[in-house]
N, C-alpha and C. Protein backbone atom coordinates (compact mmCIF):
# COMPACT_ATOMS: atom_id res chain seq x y z
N UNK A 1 0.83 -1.19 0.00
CA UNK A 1 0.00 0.00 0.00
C UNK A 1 0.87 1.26 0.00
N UNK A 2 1.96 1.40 0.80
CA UNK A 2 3.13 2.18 0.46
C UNK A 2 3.80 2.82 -0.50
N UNK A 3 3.66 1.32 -1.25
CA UNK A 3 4.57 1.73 -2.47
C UNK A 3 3.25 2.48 -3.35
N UNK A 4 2.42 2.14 -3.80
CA UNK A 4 1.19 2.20 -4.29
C UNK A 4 0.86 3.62 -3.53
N UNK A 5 1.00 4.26 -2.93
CA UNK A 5 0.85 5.89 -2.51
C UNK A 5 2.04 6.25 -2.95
N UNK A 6 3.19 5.74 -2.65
CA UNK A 6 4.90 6.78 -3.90
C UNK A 6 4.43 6.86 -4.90
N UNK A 7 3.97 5.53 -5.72
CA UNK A 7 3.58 5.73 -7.23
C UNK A 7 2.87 6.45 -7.33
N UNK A 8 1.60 6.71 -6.35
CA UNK A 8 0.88 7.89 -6.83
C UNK A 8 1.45 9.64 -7.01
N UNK A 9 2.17 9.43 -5.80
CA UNK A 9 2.67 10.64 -5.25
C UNK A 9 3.76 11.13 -6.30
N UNK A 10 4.67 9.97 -7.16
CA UNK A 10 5.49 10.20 -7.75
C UNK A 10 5.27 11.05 -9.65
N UNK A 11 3.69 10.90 -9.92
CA UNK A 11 3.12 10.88 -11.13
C UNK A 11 3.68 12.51 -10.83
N UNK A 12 3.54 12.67 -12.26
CA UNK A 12 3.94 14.48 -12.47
C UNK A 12 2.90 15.09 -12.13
N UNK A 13 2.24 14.68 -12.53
CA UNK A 13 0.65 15.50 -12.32
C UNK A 13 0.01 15.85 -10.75
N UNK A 14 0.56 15.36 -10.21
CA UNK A 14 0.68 15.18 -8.75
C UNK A 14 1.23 16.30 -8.06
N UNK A 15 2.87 16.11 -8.67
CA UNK A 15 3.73 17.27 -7.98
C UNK A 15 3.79 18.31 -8.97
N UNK A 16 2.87 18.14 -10.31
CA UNK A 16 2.70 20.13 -10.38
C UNK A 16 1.51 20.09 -10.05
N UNK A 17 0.12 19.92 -9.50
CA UNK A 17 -0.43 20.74 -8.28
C UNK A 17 -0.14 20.65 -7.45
N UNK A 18 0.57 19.62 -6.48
CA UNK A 18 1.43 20.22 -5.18
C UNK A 18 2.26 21.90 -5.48
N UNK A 19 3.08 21.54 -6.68
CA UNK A 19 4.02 23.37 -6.36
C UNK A 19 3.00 24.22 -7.02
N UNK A 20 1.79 23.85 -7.81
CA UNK A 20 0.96 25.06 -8.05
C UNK A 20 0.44 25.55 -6.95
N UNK A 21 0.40 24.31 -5.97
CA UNK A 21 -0.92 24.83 -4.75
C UNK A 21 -0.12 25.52 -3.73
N UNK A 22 1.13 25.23 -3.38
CA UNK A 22 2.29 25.93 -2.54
C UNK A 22 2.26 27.43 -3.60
N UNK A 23 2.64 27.41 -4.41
CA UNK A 23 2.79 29.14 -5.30
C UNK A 23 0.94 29.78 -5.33
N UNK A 24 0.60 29.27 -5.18
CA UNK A 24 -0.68 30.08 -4.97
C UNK A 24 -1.09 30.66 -3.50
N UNK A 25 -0.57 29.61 -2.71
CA UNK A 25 -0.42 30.01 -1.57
C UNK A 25 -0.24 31.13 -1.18
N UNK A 26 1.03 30.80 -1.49
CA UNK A 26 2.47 32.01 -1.59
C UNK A 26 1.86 33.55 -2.18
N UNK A 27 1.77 33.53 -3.39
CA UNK A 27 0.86 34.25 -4.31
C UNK A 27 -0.13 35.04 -3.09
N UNK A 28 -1.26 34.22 -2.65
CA UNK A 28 -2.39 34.63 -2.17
C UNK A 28 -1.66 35.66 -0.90
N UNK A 29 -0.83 35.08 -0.17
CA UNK A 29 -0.16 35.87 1.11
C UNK A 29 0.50 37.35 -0.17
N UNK A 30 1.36 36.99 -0.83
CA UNK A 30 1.70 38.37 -1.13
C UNK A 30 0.43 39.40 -1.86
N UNK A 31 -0.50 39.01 -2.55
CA UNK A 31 -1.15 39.64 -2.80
C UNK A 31 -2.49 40.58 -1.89
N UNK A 32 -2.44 39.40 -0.86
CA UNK A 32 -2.99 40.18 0.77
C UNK A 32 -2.18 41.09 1.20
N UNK A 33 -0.78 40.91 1.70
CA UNK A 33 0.18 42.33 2.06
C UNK A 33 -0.15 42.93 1.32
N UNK A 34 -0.30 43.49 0.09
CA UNK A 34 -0.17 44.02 -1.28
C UNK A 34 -1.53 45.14 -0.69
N UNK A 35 -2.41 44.61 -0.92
CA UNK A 35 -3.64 44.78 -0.91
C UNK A 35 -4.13 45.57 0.43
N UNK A 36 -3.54 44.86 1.90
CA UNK A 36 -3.80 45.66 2.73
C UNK A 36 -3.26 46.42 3.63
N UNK A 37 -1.74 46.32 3.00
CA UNK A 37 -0.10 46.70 3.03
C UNK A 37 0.11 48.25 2.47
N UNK A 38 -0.46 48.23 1.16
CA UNK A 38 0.08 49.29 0.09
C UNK A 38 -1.06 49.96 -0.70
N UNK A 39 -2.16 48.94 -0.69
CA UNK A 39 -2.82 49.45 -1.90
C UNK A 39 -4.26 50.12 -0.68
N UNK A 40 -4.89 49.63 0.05
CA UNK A 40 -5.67 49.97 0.86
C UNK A 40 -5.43 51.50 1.68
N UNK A 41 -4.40 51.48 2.15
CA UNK A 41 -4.32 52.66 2.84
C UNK A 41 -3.97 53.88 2.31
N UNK A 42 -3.63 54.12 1.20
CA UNK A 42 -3.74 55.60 -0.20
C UNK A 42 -5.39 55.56 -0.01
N UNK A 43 -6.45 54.31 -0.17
CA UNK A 43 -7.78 54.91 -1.06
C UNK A 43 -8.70 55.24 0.60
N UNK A 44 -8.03 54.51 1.80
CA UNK A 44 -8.41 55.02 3.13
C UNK A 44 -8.17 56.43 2.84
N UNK A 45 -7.01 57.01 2.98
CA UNK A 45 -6.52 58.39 3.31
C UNK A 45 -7.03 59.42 2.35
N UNK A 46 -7.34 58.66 1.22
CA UNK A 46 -8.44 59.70 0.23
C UNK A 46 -9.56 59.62 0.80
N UNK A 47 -9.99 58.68 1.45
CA UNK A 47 -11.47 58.49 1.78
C UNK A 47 -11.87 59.51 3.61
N UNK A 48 -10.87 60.08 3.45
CA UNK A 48 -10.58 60.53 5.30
C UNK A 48 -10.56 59.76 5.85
N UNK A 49 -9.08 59.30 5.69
CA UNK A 49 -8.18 58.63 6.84
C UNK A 49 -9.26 57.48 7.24
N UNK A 50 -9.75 56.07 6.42
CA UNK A 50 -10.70 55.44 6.81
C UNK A 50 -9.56 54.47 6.74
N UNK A 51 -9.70 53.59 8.04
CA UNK A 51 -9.34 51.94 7.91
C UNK A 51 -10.49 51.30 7.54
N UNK A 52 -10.09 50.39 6.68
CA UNK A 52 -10.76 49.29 5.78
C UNK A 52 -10.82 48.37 6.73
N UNK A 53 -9.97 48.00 7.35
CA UNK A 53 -9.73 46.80 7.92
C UNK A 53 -10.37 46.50 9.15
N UNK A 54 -10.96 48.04 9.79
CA UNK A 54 -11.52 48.12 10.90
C UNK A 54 -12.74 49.11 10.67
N UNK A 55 -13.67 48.81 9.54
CA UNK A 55 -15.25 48.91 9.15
C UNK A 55 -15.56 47.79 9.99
N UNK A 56 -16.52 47.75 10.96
CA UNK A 56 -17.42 47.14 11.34
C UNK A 56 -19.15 47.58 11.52
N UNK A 57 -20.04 46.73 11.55
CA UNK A 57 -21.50 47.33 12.11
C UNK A 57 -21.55 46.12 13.79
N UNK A 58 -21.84 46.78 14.59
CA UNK A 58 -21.85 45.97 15.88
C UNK A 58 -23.32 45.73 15.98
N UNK A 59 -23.76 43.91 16.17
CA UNK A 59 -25.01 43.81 16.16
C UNK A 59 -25.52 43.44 17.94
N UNK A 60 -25.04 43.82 18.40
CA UNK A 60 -25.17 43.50 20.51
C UNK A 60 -25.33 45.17 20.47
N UNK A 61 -25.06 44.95 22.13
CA UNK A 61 -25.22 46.15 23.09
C UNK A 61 -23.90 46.48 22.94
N UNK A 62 -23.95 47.83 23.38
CA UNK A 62 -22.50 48.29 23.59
C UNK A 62 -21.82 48.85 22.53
N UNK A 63 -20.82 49.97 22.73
CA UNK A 63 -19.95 50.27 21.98
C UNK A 63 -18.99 50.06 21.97
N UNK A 64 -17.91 49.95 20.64
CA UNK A 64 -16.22 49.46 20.86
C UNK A 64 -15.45 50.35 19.88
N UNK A 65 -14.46 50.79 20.33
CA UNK A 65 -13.02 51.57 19.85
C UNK A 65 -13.15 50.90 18.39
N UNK A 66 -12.59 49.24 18.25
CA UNK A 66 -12.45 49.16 16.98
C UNK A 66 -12.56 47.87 16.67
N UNK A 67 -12.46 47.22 15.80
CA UNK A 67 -12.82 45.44 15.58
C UNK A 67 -12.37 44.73 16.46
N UNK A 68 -11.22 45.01 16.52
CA UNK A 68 -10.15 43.83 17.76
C UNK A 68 -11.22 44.27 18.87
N UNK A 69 -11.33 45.54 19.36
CA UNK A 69 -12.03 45.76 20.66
C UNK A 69 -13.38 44.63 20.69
N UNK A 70 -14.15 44.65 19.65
CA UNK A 70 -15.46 44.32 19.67
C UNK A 70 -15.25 42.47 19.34
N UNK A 71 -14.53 42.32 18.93
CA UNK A 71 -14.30 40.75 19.04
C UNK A 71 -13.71 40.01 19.98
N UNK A 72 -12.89 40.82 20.55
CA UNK A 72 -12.43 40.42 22.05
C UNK A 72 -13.33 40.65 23.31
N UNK A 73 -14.25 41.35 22.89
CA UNK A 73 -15.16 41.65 23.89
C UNK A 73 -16.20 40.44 24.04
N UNK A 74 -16.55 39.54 22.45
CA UNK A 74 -17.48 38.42 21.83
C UNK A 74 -18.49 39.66 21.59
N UNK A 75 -18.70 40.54 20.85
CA UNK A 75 -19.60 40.98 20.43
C UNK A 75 -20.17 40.11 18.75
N UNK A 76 -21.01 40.43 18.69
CA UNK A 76 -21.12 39.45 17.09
C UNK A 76 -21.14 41.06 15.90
N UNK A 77 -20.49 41.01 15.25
CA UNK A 77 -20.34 42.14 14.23
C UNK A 77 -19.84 41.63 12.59
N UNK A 78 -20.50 42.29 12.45
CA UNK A 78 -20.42 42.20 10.99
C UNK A 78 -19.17 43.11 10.02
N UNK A 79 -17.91 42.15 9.94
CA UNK A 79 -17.21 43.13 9.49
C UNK A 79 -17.20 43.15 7.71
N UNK A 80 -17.68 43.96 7.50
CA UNK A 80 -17.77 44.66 6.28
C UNK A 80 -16.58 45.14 5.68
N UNK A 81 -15.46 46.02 6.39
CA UNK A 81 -14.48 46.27 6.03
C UNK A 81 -13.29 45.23 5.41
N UNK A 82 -13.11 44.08 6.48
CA UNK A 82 -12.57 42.76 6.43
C UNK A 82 -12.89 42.35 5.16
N UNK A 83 -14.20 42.09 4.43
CA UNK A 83 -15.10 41.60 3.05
C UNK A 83 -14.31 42.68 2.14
N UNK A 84 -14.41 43.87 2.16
CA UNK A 84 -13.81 44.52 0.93
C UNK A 84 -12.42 44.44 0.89
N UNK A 85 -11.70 44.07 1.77
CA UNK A 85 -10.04 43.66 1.46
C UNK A 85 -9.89 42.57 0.98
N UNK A 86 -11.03 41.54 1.48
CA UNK A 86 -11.15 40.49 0.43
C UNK A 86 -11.46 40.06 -0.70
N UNK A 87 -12.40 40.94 -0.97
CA UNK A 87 -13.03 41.35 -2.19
C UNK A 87 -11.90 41.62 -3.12
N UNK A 88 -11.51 42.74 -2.72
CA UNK A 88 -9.93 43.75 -3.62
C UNK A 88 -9.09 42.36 -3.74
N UNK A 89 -8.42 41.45 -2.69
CA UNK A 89 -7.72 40.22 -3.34
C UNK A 89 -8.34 38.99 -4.08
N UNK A 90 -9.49 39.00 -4.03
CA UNK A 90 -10.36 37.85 -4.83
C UNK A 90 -9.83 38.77 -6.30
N UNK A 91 -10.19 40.44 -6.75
CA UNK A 91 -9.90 40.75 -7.67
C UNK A 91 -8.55 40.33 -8.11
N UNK A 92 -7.84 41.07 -7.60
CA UNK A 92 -7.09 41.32 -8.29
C UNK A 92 -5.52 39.59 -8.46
N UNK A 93 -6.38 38.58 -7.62
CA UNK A 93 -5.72 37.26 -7.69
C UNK A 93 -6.65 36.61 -9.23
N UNK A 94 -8.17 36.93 -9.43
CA UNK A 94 -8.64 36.53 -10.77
C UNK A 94 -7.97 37.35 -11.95
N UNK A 95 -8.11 38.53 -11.96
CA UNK A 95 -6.87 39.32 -13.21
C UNK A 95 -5.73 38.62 -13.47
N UNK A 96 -4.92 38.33 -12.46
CA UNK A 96 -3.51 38.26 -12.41
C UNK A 96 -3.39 36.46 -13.16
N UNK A 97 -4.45 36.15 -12.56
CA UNK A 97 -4.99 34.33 -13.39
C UNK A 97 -4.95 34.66 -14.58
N UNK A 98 -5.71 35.09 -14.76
CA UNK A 98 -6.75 35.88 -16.16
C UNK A 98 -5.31 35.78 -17.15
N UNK A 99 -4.46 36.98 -16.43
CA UNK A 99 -3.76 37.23 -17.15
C UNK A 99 -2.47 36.02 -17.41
N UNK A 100 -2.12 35.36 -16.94
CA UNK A 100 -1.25 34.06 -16.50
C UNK A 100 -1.91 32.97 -17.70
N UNK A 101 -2.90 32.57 -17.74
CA UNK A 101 -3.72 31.91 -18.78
C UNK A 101 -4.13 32.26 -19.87
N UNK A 102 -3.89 33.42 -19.85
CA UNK A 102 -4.28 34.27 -22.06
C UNK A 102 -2.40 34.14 -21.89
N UNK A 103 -1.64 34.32 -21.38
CA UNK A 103 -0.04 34.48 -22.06
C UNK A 103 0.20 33.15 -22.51
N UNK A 104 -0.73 32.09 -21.56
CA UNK A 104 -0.38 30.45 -22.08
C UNK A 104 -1.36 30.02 -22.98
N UNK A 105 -2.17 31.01 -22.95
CA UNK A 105 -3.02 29.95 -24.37
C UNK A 105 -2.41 30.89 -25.61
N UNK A 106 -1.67 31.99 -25.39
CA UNK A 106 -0.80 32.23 -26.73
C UNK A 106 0.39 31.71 -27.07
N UNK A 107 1.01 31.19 -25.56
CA UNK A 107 2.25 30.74 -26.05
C UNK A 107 1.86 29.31 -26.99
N UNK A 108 0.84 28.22 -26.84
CA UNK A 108 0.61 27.21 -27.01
C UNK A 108 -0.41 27.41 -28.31
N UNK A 109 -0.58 28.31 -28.95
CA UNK A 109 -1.16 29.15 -30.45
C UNK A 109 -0.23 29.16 -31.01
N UNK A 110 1.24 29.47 -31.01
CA UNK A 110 2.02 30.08 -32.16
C UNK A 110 3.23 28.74 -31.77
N UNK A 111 2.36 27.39 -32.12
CA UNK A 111 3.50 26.36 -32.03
C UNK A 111 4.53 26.52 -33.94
N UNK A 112 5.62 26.18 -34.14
CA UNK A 112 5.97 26.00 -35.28
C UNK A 112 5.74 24.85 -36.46
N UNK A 113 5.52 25.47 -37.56
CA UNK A 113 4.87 24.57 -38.18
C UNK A 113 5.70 23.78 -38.81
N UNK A 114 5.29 22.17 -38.72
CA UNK A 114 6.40 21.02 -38.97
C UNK A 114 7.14 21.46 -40.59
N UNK A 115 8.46 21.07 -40.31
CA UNK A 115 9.45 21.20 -41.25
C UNK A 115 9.60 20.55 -42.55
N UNK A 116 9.35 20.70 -43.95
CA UNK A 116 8.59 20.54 -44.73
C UNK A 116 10.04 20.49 -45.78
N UNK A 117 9.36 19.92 -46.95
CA UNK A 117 10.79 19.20 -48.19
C UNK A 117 9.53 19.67 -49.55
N UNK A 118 10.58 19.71 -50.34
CA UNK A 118 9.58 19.33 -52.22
C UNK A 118 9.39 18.00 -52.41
N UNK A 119 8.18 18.19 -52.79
CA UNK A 119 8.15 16.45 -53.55
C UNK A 119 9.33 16.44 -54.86
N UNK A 120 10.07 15.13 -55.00
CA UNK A 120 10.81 15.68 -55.90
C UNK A 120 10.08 15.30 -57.45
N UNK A 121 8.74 14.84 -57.68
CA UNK A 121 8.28 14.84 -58.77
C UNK A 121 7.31 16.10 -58.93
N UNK A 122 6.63 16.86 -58.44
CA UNK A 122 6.22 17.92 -58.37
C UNK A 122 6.41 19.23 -57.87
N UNK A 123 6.97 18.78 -56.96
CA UNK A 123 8.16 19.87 -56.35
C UNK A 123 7.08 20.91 -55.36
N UNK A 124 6.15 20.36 -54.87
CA UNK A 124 4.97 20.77 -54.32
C UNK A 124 5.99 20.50 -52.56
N UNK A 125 5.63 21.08 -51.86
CA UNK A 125 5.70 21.63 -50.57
C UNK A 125 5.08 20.76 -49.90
N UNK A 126 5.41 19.75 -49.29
CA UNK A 126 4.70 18.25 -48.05
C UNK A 126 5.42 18.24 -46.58
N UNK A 127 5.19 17.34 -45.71
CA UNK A 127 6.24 17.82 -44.55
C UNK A 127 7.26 16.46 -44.83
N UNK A 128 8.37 16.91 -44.05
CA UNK A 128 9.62 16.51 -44.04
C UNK A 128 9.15 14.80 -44.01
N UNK A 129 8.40 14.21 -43.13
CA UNK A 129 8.25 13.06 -42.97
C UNK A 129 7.45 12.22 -43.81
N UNK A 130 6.68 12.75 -44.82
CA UNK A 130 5.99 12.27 -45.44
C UNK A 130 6.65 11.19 -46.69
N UNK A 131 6.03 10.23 -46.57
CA UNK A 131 6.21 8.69 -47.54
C UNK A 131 5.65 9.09 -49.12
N UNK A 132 4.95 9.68 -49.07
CA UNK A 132 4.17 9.84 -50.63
C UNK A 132 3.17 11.76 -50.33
N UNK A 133 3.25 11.87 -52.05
CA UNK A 133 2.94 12.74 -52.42
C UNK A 133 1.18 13.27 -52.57
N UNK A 134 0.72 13.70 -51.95
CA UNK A 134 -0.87 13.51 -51.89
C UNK A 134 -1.44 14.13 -53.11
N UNK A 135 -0.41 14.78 -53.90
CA UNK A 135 -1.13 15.64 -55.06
C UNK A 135 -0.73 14.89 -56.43
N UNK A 136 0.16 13.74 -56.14
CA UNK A 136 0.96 12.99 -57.41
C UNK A 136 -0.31 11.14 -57.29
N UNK A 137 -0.36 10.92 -56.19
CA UNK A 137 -0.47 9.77 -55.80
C UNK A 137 -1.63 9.67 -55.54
N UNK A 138 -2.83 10.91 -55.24
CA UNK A 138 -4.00 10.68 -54.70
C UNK A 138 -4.23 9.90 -53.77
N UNK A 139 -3.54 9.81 -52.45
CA UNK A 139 -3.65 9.23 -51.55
C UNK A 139 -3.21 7.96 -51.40
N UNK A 140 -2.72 7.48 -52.06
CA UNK A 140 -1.90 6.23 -52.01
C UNK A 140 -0.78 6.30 -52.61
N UNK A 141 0.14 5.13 -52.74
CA UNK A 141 1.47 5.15 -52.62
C UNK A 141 2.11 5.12 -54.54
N UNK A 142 1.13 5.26 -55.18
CA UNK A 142 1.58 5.25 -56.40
C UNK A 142 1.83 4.09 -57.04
N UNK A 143 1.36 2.78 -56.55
CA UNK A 143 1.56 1.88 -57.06
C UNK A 143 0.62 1.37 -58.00
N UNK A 144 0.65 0.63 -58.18
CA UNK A 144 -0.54 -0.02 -59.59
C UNK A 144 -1.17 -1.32 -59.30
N UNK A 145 -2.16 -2.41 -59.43
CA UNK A 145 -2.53 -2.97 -59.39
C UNK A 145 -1.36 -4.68 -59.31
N UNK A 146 -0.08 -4.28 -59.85
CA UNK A 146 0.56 -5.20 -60.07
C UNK A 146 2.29 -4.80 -59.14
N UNK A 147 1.25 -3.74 -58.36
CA UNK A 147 2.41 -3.61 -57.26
C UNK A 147 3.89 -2.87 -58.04
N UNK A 148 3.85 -2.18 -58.99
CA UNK A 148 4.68 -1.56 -59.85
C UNK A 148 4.23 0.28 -59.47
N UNK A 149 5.42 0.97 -59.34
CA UNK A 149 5.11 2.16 -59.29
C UNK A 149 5.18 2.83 -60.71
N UNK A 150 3.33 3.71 -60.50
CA UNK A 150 2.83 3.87 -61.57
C UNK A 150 3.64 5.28 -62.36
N UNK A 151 4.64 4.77 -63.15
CA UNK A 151 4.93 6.31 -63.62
C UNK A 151 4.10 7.28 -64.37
N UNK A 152 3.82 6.39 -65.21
CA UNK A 152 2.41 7.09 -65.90
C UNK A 152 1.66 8.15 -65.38
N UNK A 153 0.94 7.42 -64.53
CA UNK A 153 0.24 8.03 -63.88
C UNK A 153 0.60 9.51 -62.93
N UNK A 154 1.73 9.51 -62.32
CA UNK A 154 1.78 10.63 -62.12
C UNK A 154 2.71 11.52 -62.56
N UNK A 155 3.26 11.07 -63.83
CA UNK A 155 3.55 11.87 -65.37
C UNK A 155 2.26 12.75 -65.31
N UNK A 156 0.93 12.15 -65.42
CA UNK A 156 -0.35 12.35 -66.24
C UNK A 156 -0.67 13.84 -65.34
N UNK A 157 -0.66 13.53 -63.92
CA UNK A 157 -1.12 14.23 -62.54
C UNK A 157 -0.10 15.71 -62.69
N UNK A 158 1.23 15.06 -63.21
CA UNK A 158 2.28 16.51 -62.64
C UNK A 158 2.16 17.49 -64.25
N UNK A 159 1.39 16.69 -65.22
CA UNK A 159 1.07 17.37 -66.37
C UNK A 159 -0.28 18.47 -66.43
N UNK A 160 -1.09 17.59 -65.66
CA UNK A 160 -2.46 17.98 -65.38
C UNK A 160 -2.28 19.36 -64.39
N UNK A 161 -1.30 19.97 -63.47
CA UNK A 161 -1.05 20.27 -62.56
C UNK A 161 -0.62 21.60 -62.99
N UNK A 162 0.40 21.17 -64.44
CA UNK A 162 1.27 22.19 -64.80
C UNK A 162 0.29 22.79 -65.74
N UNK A 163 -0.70 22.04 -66.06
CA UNK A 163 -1.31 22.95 -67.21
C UNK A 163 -2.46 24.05 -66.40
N UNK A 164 -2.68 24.12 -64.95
CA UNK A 164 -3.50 24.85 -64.38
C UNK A 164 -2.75 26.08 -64.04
């Protein structure tokens, strides 16, 4: 059963969402500092000097200085402020996705296109690996009924070809 959890554990697919889920992690913590570090307290201080972080509505008796006060007290409150810092990192962690996933569905758009030779009886443009000519041979290998490759025939094709 041991080994049979390594093997699982060992599949790739495994350990890239393990380090996706560790970097998102990661990700999510810096984009919280970010958010209630740097970016929150400019649109407080435009807003007169408002902490975000300490919006509450208190639903008990009593009044409190500030969230910590009113939760240490067990008041039940509704912090509202707390929701829009979360809000602001729910944003701006979906953009930053957003944006992470359009750079990879372009990188994986502009693959190169396989490396390509002349036929040397038509001189038509096929890829490098190709066995037979699809515009000489019509889909098969050019042979003839008696297992002879048909010259004729795509004499007839590279004539027919040249006269268009």
């Amino acid at each position: 059963m041991l080994k049979s959890f390594k093997e699982f554990l060992a599949r790739g697919n495994v350990l890239d969402l393990a380090v996706a889920f560790i970097l998102g992690v990661a990700f999510g913590r810096v984009v919280t500092s970010f958010v209630n570090d740097i970016l929150m307290p400019p649109i407080g201080m435009l807003l007169g000097k408002m902490d975000f972080s300490n919006l509450y509505v208190n639903l008990g008796p009593g009044e409190y200085e500030s969230l910590a006060a009113a939760r240490a007290a067990g008041a039940p409150v509704i912090a509202y402020g707390s929701f829009i810092n979360a809000l602001v990192d729910f944003i701006i962690i979906a953009f930053a996705l957003f944006l992470i996933i359009r750079a990879a569905m372009r990188a994986n758009l502009t693959t190169a296109p396989p490396p390509m030779k002349n036929c040397p009886f038509c001189l038509q443009k096929i890829p490098e690996q190709a066995t037979r000519c699809p515009v000489l041979h019509g889909g098969t290998d050019g042979r003839d009924e008696d297992g002879l490759i048909s010259v004729s025939r795509s004499i007839r094709k590279a004539v027919e070809i040249i006269g268009e």
